[in-house]
C-alpha atoms as a PDB file:
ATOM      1  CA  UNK A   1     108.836 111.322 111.123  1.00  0.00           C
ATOM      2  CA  UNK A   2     107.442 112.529 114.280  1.00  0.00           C
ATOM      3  CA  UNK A   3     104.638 110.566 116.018  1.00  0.00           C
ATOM      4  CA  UNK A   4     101.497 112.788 116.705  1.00  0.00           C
ATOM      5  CA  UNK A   5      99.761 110.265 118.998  1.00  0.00           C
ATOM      6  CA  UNK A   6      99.776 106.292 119.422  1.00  0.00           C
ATOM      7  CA  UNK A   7      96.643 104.604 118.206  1.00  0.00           C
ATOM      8  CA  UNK A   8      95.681 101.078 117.771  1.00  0.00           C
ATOM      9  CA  UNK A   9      95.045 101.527 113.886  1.00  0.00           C
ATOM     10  CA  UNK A  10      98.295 101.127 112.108  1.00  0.00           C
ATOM     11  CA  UNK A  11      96.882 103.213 108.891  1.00  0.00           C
ATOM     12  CA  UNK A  12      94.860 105.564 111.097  1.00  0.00           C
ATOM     13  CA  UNK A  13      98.294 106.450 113.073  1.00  0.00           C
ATOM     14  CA  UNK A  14     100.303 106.466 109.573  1.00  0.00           C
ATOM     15  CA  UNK A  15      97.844 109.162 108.038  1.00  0.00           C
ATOM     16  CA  UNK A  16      97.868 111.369 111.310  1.00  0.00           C
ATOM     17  CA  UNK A  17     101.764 111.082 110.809  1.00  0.00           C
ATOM     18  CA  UNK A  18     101.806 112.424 107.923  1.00  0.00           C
ATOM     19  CA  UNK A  19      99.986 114.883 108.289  1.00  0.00           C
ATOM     20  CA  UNK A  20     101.654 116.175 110.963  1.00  0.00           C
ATOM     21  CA  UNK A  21     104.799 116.434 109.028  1.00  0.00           C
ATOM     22  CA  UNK A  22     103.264 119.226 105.950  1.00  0.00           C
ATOM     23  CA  UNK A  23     104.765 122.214 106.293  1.00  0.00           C
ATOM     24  CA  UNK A  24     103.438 125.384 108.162  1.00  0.00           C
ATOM     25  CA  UNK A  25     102.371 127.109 104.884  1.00  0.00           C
ATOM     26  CA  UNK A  26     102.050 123.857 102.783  1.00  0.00           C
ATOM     27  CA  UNK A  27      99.551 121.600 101.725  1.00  0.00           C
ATOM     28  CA  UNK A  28      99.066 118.184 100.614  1.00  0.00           C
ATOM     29  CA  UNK A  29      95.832 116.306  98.700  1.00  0.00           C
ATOM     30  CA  UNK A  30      94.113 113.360 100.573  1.00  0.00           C
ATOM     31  CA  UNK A  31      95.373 111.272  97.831  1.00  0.00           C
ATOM     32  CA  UNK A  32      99.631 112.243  98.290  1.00  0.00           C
ATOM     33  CA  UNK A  33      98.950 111.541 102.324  1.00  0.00           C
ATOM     34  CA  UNK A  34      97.582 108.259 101.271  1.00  0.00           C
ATOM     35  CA  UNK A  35     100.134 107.265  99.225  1.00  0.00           C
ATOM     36  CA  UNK A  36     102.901 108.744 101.914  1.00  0.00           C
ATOM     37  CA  UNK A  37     101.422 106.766 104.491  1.00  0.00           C
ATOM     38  CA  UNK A  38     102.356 103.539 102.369  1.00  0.00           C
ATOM     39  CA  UNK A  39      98.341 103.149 101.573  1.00  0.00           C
ATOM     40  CA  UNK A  40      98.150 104.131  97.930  1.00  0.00           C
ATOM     41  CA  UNK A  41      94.751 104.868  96.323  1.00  0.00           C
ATOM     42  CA  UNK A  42      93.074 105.506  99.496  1.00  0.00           C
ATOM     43  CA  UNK A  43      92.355 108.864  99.363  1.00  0.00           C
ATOM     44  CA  UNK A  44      88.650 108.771 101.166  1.00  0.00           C
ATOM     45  CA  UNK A  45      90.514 106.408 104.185  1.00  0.00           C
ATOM     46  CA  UNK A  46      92.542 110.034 104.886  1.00  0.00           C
ATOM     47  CA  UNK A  47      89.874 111.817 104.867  1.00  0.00           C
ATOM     48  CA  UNK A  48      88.364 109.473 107.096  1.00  0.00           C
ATOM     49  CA  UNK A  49      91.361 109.230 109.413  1.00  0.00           C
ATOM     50  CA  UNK A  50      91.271 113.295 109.793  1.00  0.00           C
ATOM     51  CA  UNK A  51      87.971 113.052 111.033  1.00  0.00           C
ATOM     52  CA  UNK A  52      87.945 110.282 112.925  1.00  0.00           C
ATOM     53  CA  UNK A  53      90.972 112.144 114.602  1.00  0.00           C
ATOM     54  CA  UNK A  54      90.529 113.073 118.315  1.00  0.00           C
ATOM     55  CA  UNK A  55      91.176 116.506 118.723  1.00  0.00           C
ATOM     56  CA  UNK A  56      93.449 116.538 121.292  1.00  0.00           C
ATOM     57  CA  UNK A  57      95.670 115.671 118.231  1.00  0.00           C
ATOM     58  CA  UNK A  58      95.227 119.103 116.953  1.00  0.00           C
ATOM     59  CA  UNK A  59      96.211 117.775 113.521  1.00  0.00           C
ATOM     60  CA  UNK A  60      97.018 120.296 110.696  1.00  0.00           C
ATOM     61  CA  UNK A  61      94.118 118.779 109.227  1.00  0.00           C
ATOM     62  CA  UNK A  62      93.512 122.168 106.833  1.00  0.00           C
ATOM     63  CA  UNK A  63      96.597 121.645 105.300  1.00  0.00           C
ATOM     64  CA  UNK A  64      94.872 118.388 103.299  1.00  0.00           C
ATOM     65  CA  UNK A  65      92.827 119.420 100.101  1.00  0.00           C
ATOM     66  CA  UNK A  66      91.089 117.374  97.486  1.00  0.00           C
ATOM     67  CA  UNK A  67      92.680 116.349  94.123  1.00  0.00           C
ATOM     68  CA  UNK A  68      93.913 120.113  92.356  1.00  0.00           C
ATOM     69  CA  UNK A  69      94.184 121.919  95.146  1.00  0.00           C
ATOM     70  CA  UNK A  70      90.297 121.630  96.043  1.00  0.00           C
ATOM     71  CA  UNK A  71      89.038 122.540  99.354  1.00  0.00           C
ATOM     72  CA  UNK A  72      86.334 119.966  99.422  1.00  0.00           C
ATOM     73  CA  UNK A  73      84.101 121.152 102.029  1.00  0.00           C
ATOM     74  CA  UNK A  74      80.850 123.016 100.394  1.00  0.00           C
ATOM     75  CA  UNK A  75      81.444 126.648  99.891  1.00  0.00           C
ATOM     76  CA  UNK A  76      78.788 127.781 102.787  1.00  0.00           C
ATOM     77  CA  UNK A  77      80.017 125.249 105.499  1.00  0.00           C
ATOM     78  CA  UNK A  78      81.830 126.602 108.862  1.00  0.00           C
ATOM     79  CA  UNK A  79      84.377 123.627 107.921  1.00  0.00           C
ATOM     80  CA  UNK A  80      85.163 125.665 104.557  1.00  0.00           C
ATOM     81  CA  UNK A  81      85.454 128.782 106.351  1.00  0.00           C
ATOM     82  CA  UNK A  82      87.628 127.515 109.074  1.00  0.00           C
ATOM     83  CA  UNK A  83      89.973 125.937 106.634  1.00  0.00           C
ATOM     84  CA  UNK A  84      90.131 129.170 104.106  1.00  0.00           C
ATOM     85  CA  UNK A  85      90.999 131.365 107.272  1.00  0.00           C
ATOM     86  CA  UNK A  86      93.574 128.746 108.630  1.00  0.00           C
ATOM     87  CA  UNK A  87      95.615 128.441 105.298  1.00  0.00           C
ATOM     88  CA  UNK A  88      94.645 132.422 104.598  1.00  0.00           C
ATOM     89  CA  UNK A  89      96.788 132.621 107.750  1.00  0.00           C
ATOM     90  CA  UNK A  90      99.097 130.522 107.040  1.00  0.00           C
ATOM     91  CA  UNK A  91     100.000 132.247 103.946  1.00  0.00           C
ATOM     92  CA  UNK A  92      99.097 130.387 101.527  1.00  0.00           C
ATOM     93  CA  UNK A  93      96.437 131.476  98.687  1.00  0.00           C
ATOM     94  CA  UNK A  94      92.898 130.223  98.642  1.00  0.00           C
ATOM     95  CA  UNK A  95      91.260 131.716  95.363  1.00  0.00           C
ATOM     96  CA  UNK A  96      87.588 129.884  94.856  1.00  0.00           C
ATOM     97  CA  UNK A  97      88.005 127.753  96.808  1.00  0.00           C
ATOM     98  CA  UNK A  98      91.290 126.381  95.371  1.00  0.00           C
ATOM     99  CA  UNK A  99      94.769 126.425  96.736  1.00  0.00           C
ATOM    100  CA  UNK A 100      97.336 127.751  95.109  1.00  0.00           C
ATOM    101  CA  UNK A 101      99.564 125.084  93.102  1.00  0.00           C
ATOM    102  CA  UNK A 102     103.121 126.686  94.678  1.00  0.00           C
ATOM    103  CA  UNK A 103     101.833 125.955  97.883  1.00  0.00           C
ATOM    104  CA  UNK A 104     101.731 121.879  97.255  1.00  0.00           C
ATOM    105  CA  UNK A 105     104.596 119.906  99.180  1.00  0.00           C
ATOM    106  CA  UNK A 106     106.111 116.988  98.339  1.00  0.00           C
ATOM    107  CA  UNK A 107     105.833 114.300 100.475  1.00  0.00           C
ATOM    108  CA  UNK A 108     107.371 111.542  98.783  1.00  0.00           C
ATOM    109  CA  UNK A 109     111.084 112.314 101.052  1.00  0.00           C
ATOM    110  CA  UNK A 110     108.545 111.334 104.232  1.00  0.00           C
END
């Protein structure tokens, strides 16, 4: 798996790793890039990791939704806007604010 940046947080670095590795086109929940980072049932600590993220890192951070495909930002925020457009553009298929299923990846081969 490809490195995106070092860090001096060992489960910081392992989130940002995997996210770095979904799939132009794909996404992931908070809770599978958890568990792929070897830090099962810590779905908040990803979301915490992708914000805490420098953005030099220029993480795929839209590519992470909440449990069924759930963009989790509020509906009227720039954040929910920003991520629609980026996976609109991406290809994949945000309907209400849901992803489509097809576009999930599986990141247990990570």
């Amino acid at each position: 798996m490809r490195s995106c940046a070092a860090d001096e947080s060992p489960a910081l670095q392992a989130i940002w790793d995997v996210v770095c590795a979904i799939p132009r086109g794909r996404i992931s929940t908070y809770g599978d890039v958890a568990r792929a980072a070897g830090l099962a049932g810590r779905a908040r600590q990803a979301g915490t990791a992708l914000r805490l993220a420098p953005r030099e890192l220029n993480l795929p951070w839209h590519r992470v939704v909440g449990a069924g495909g759930r963009i989790v930002f509020p509906p009227a925020s720039r954040e929910y806007r920003e991520q629609a457009r980026r996976l609109r553009a991406e290809g994949v298929t945000v309907r209400d604010g849901r992803v489509a299923r097809a576009a999930m990846t599986d990141l247990s081969a990570l």
